[in-house]
Protein backbone atom coordinates (compact mmCIF):
# COMPACT_ATOMS: atom_id res chain seq x y z
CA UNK A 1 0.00 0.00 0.00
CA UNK A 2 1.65 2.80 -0.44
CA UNK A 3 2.37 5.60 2.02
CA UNK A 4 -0.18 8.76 0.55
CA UNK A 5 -3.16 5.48 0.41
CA UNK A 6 -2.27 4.79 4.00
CA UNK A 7 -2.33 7.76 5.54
CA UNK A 8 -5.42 9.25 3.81
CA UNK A 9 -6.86 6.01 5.41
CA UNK A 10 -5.38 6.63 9.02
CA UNK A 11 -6.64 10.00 8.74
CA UNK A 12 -10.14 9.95 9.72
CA UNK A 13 -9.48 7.09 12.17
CA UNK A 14 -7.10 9.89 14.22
CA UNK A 15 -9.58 12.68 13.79
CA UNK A 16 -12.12 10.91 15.47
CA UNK A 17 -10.05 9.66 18.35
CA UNK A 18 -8.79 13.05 19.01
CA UNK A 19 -12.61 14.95 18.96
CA UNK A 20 -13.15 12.08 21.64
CA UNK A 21 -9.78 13.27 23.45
CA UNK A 22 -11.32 16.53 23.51
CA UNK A 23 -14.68 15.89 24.59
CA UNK A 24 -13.94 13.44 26.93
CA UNK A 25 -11.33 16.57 28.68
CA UNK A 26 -13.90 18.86 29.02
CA UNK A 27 -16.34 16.09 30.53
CA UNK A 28 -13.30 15.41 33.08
CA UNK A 29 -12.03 18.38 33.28
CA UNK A 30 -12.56 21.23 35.72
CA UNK A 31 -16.16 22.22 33.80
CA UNK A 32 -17.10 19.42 33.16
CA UNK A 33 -16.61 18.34 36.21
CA UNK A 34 -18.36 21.28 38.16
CA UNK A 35 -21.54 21.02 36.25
CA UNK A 36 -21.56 17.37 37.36
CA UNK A 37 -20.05 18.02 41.07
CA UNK A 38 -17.64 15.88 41.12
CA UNK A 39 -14.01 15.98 41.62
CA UNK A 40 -11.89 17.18 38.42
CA UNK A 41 -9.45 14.70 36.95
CA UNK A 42 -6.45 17.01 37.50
CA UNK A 43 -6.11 17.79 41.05
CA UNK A 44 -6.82 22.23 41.37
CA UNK A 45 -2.66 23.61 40.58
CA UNK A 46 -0.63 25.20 43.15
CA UNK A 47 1.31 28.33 41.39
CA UNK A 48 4.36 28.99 42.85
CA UNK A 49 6.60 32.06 41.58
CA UNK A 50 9.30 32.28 43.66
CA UNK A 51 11.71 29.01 42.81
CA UNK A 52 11.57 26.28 45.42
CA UNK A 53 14.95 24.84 47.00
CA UNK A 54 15.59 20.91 46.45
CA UNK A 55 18.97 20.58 47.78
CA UNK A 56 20.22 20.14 50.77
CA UNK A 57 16.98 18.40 52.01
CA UNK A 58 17.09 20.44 55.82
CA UNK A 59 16.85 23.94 54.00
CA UNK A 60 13.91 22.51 51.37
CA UNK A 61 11.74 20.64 54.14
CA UNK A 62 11.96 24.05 56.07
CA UNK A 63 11.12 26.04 52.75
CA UNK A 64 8.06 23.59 52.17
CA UNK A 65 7.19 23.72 56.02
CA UNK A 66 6.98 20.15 56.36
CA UNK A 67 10.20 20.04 58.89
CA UNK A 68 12.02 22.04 61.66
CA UNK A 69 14.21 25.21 59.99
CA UNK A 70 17.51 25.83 61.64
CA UNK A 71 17.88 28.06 64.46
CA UNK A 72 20.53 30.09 62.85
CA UNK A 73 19.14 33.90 62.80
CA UNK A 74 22.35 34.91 60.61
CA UNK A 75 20.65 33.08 57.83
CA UNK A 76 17.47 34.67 58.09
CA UNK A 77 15.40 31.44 58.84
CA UNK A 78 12.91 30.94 61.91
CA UNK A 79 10.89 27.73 63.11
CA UNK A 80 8.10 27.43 60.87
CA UNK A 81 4.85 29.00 61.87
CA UNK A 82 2.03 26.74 62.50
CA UNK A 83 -1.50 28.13 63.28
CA UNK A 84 -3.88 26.67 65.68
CA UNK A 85 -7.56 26.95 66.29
CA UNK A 86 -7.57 27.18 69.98
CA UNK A 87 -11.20 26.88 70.96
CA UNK A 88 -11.97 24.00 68.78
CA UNK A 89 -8.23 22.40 69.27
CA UNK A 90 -8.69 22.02 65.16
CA UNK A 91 -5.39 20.66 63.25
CA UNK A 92 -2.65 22.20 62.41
CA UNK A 93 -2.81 24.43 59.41
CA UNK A 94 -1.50 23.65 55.83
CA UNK A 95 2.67 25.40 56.24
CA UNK A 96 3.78 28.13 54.09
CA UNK A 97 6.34 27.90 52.00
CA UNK A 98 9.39 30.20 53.97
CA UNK A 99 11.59 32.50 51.85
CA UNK A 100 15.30 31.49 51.38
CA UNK A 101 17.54 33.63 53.90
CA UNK A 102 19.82 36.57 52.08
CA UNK A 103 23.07 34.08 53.28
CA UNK A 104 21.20 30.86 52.69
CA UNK A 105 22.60 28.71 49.90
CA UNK A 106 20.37 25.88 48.17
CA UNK A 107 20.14 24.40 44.95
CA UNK A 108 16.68 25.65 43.91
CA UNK A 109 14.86 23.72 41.06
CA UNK A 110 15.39 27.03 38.29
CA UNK A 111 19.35 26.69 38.99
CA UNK A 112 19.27 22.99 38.58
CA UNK A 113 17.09 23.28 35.27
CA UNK A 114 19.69 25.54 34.20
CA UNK A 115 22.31 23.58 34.73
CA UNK A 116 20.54 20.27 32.72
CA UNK A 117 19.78 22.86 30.42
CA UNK A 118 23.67 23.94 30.32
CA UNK A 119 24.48 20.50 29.72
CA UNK A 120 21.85 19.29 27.05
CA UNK A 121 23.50 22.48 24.97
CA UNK A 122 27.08 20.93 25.74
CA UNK A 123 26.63 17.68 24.34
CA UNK A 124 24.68 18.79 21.64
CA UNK A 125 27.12 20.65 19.72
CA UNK A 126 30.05 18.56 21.01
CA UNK A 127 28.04 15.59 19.71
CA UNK A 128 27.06 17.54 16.43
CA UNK A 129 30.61 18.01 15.83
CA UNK A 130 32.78 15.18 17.10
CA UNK A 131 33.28 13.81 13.73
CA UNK A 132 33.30 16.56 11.18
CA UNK A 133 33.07 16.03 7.63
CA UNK A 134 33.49 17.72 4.05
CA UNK A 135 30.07 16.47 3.38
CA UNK A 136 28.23 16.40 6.91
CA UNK A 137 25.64 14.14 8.04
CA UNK A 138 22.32 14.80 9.03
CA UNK A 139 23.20 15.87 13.04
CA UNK A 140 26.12 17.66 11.49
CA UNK A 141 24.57 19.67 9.09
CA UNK A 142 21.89 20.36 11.59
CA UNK A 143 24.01 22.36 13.91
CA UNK A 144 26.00 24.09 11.14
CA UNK A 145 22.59 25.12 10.30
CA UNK A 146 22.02 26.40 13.44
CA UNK A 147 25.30 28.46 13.88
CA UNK A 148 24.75 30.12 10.32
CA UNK A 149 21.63 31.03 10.89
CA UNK A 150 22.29 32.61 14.28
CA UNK A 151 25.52 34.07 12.17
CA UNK A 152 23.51 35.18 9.34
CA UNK A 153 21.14 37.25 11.69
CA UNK A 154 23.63 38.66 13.60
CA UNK A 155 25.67 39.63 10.42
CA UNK A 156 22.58 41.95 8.89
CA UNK A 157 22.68 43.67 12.38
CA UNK A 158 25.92 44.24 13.27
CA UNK A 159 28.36 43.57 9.87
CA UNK A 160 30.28 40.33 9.00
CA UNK A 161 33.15 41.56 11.15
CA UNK A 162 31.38 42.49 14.12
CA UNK A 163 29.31 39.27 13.88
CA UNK A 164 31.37 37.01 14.41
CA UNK A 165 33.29 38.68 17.51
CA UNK A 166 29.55 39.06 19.06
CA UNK A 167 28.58 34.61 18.22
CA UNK A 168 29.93 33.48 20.88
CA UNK A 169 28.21 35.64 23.32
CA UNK A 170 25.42 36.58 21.22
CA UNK A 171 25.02 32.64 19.68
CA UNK A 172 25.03 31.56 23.52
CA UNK A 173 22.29 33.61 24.48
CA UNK A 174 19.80 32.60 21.89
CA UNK A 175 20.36 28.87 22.71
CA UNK A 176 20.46 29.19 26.40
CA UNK A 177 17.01 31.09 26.13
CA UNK A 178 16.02 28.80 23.38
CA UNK A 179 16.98 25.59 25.05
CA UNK A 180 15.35 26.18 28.03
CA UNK A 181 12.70 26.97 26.67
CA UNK A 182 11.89 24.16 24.69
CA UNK A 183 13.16 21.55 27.60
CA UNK A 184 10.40 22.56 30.22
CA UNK A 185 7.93 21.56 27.75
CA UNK A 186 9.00 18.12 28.16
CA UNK A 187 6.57 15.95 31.06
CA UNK A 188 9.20 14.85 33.15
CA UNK A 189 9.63 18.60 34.17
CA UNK A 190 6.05 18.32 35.44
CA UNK A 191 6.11 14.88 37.47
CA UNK A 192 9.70 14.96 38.44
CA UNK A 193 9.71 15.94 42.52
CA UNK A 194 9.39 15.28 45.84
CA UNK A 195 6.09 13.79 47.13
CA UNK A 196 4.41 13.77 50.30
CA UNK A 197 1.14 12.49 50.63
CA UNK A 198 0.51 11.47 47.60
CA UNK A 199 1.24 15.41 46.01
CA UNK A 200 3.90 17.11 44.78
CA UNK A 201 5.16 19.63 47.37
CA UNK A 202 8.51 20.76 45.56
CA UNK A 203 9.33 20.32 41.37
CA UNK A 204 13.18 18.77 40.71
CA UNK A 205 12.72 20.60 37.71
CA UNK A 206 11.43 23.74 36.73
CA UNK A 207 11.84 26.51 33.60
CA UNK A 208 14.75 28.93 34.67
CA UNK A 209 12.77 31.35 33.10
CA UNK A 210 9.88 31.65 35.72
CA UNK A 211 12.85 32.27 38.36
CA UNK A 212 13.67 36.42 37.65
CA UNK A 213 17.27 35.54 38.48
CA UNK A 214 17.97 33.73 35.19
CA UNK A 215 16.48 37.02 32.93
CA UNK A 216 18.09 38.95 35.03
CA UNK A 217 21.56 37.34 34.63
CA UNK A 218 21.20 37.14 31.14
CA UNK A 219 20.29 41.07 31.19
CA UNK A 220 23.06 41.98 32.77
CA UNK A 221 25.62 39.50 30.75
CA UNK A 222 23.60 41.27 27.04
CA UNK A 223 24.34 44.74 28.92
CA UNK A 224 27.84 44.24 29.93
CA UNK A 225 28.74 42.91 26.87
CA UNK A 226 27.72 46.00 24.59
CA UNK A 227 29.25 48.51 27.34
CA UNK A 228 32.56 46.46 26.68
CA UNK A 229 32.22 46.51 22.88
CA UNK A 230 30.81 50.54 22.93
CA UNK A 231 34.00 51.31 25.62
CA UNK A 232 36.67 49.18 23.14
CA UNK A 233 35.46 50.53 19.91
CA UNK A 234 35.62 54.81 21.63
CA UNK A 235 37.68 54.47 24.50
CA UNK A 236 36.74 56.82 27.51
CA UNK A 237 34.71 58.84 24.50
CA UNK A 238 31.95 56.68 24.76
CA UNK A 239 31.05 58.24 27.90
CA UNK A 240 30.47 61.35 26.15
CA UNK A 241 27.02 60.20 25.41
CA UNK A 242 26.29 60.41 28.91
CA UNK A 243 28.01 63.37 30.58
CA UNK A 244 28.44 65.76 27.40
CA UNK A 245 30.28 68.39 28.81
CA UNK A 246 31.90 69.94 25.62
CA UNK A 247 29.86 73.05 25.27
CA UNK A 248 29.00 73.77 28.89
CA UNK A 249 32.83 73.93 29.22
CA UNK A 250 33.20 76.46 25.97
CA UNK A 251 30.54 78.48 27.97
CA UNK A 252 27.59 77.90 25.56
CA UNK A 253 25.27 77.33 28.74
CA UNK A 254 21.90 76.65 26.79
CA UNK A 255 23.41 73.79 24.42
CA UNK A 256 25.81 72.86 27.51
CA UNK A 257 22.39 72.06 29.84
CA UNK A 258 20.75 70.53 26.49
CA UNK A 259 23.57 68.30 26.30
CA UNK A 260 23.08 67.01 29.70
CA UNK A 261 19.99 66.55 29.69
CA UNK A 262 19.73 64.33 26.61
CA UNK A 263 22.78 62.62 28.14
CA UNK A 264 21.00 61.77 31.47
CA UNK A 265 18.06 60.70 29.19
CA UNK A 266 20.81 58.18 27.60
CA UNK A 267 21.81 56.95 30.54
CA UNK A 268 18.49 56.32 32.18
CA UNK A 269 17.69 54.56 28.67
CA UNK A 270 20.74 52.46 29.36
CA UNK A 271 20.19 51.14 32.49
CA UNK A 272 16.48 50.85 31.95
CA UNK A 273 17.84 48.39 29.45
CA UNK A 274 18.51 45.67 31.87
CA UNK A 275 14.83 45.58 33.33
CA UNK A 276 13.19 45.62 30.16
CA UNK A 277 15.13 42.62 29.15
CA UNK A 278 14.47 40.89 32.59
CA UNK A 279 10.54 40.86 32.62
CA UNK A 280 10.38 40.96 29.03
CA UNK A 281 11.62 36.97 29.17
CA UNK A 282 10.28 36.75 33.03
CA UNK A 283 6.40 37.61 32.18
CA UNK A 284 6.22 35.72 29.14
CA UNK A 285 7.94 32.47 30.10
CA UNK A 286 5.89 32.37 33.61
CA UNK A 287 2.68 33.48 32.04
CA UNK A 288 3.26 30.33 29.23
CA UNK A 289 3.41 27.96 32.24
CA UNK A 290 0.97 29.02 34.20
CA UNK A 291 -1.28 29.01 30.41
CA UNK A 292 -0.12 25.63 30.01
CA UNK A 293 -1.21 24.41 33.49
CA UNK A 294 -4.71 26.00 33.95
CA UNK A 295 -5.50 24.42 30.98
CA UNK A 296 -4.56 21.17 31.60
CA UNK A 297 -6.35 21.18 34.48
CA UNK A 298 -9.95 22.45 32.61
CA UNK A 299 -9.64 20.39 29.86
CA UNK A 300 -6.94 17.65 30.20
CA UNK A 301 -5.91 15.45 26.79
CA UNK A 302 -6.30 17.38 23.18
CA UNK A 303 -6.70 21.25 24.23
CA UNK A 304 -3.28 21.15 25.73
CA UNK A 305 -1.22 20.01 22.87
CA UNK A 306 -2.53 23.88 21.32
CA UNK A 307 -0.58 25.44 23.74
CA UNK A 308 2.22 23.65 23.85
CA UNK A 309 2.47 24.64 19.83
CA UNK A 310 2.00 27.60 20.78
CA UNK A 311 4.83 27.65 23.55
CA UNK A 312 7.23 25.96 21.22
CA UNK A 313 6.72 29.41 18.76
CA UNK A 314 7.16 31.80 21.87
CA UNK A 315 10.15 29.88 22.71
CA UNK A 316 11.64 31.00 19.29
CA UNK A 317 10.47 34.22 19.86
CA UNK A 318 11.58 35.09 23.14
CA UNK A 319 15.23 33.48 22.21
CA UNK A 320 15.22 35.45 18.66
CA UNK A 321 13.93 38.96 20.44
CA UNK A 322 16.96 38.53 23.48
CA UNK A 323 19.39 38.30 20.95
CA UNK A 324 18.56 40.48 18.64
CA UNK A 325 18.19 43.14 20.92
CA UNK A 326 21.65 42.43 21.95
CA UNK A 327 22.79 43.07 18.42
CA UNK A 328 20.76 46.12 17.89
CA UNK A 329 22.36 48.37 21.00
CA UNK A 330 25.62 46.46 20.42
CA UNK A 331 25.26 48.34 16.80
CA UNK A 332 24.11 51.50 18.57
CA UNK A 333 27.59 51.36 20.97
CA UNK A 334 30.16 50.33 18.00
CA UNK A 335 28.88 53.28 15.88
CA UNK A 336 27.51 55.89 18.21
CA UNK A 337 28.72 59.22 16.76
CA UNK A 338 30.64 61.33 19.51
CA UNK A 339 29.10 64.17 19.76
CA UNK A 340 31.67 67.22 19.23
């Protein structure tokens, strides 16, 4: 048979079993299952935004509240609260999660994602280049692919030259992003923890993305980078931008304080930079997880696999916008004209 006959024949077959994935979520799911009163097939999600400690166990029992928190003030922890009803001797209340001390080191789930996500990128291209060729094989020419094309982009920004003295940074950003990214969308991310009674109180895995600390780090690595490039290609100059003094000096006082001002304005636009970038990646990777688990828990099954499309394209997106941003005030820094 061949393969256009088969799969025009397998192709109603699947389009029926997934309407009947779809209807049976909703009947399961959250709706369905409050018009019928019963309990929803996916137990009601927990969100948690602030990135949950999983190593060593003392400091993530105390973060969960499920064990005693040592009684070490320098770090900022406490004994865990527990609330009582007095009159009615009721039990004790569900714990709050506790914050993670300014000294306090852990291994939260975000920095351990980060890390697998580190590694997967390692052995990729080390892997995708271990045995190159002339005439490159299929994993081979896939990551060539992948470095031109991040080369390519960066080359109608910034110039051939310039391009290829901002890949490694530049190149490095948009896989980081994009890698992790893509990686959270895989399940194991989701069932991967540590259980106690029968639920999930802490993730081994989570998207560094919905941690603030990973944008933010990235933010400040993209900034950094084009202050070095904007400082090597002017010298001191560069800072002219900022603090034009030039005509104040000559005694032109009106152009001296316009100067200024549109040099403060610079500067404010600089560093406003690195928060832009931060919650730029921040809202939209948290708000695609949070997406992704509301609606698996209203309509489990079919529905989902929309948004995780649709997360796979914002993945792209986000990892495409961070570094071409980079490239586009890396091009403002190399050929800012000095203002005279």
């Amino acid at each position: 048979m061949k393969p256009q006959s088969l799969m025009k024949r397998l192709l109603l077959p699947v389009a029926l079993g997934l309407v009947i994935l779809g209807l049976s979520g909703c009947f399961v799911g959250a709706i369905g299952s409050a018009v019928r009163g019963t309990s929803p097939f996916v137990a009601q999600p927990e969100i948690h935004l602030p990135s949950q400690p999983v190593f060593p166990q003392e400091v993530r029992d105390c973060h969960l509240g499920l064990g005693p928190c040592p009684e070490d003030d320098s770090h900022g922890v406490t004994e865990p609260v527990k609330a009582k009803d007095a009159a009615h001797g009721a039990a004790e209340a569900k714990p709050h999660a506790k914050p993670l001390g300014a000294m306090q080191f852990a291994v939260t789930n975000t920095l351990l994602a980060a890390w697998f996500a580190t590694l997967v990128i390692i052995l990729f291209f080390v892997l995708g280049t271990r045995k190159r060729s002339l005439v490159p094989g299929r994993f081979q020419g896939l990551v060539e692919t992948l470095i031109e094309g991040v080369l390519s982009f960066a080359t109608g920004v910034v110039g051939a030259e310039m391009a290829r003295k901002a890949l490694p940074v530049v190149g490095t950003i948009f896989f980081f992003v994009l890698f992790n990214a893509l990686l959270s969308l895989f399940p194991f991310y989701q069932f991967l923890g540590f259980v106690q009674d029968g639920e999930i109180k802490a993730h081994l895995l989570r998207s560094p993305g919905t941690d603030v600390n990973m944008p933010m780090a990235l933010a400040l690595v993209s900034f950094a980078f084009v202050e070095y490039w904007g400082l090597r290609a002017h010298g001191l100059g560069y800072f002219k931008k900022f603090f034009a003094f030039g005509k104040l000096l000559k005694g032109n006082i009106l152009g001296g304080l316009i100067d200024l001002f549109v040099g403060f304005l610079e500067l404010i636009s600089e560093l406003v930079r690195v928060v832009s970038f931060t919650f730029r990646l921040f809202g939209n990777m948290t708000a695609g997880e949070i997406l992704v688990v509301m609606v698996t828990f209203l309509a489990p099954f079919v529905f989902i696999q929309i948004f995780f499309a649709l997360e796979l394209l914002v993945a792209l997106i986000q990892s495409v916008i961070f570094a071409g941003l980079t490239l586009v005030f890396l091009s403002v820094a190399v050929h800012h004209e000095e203002h005279h």
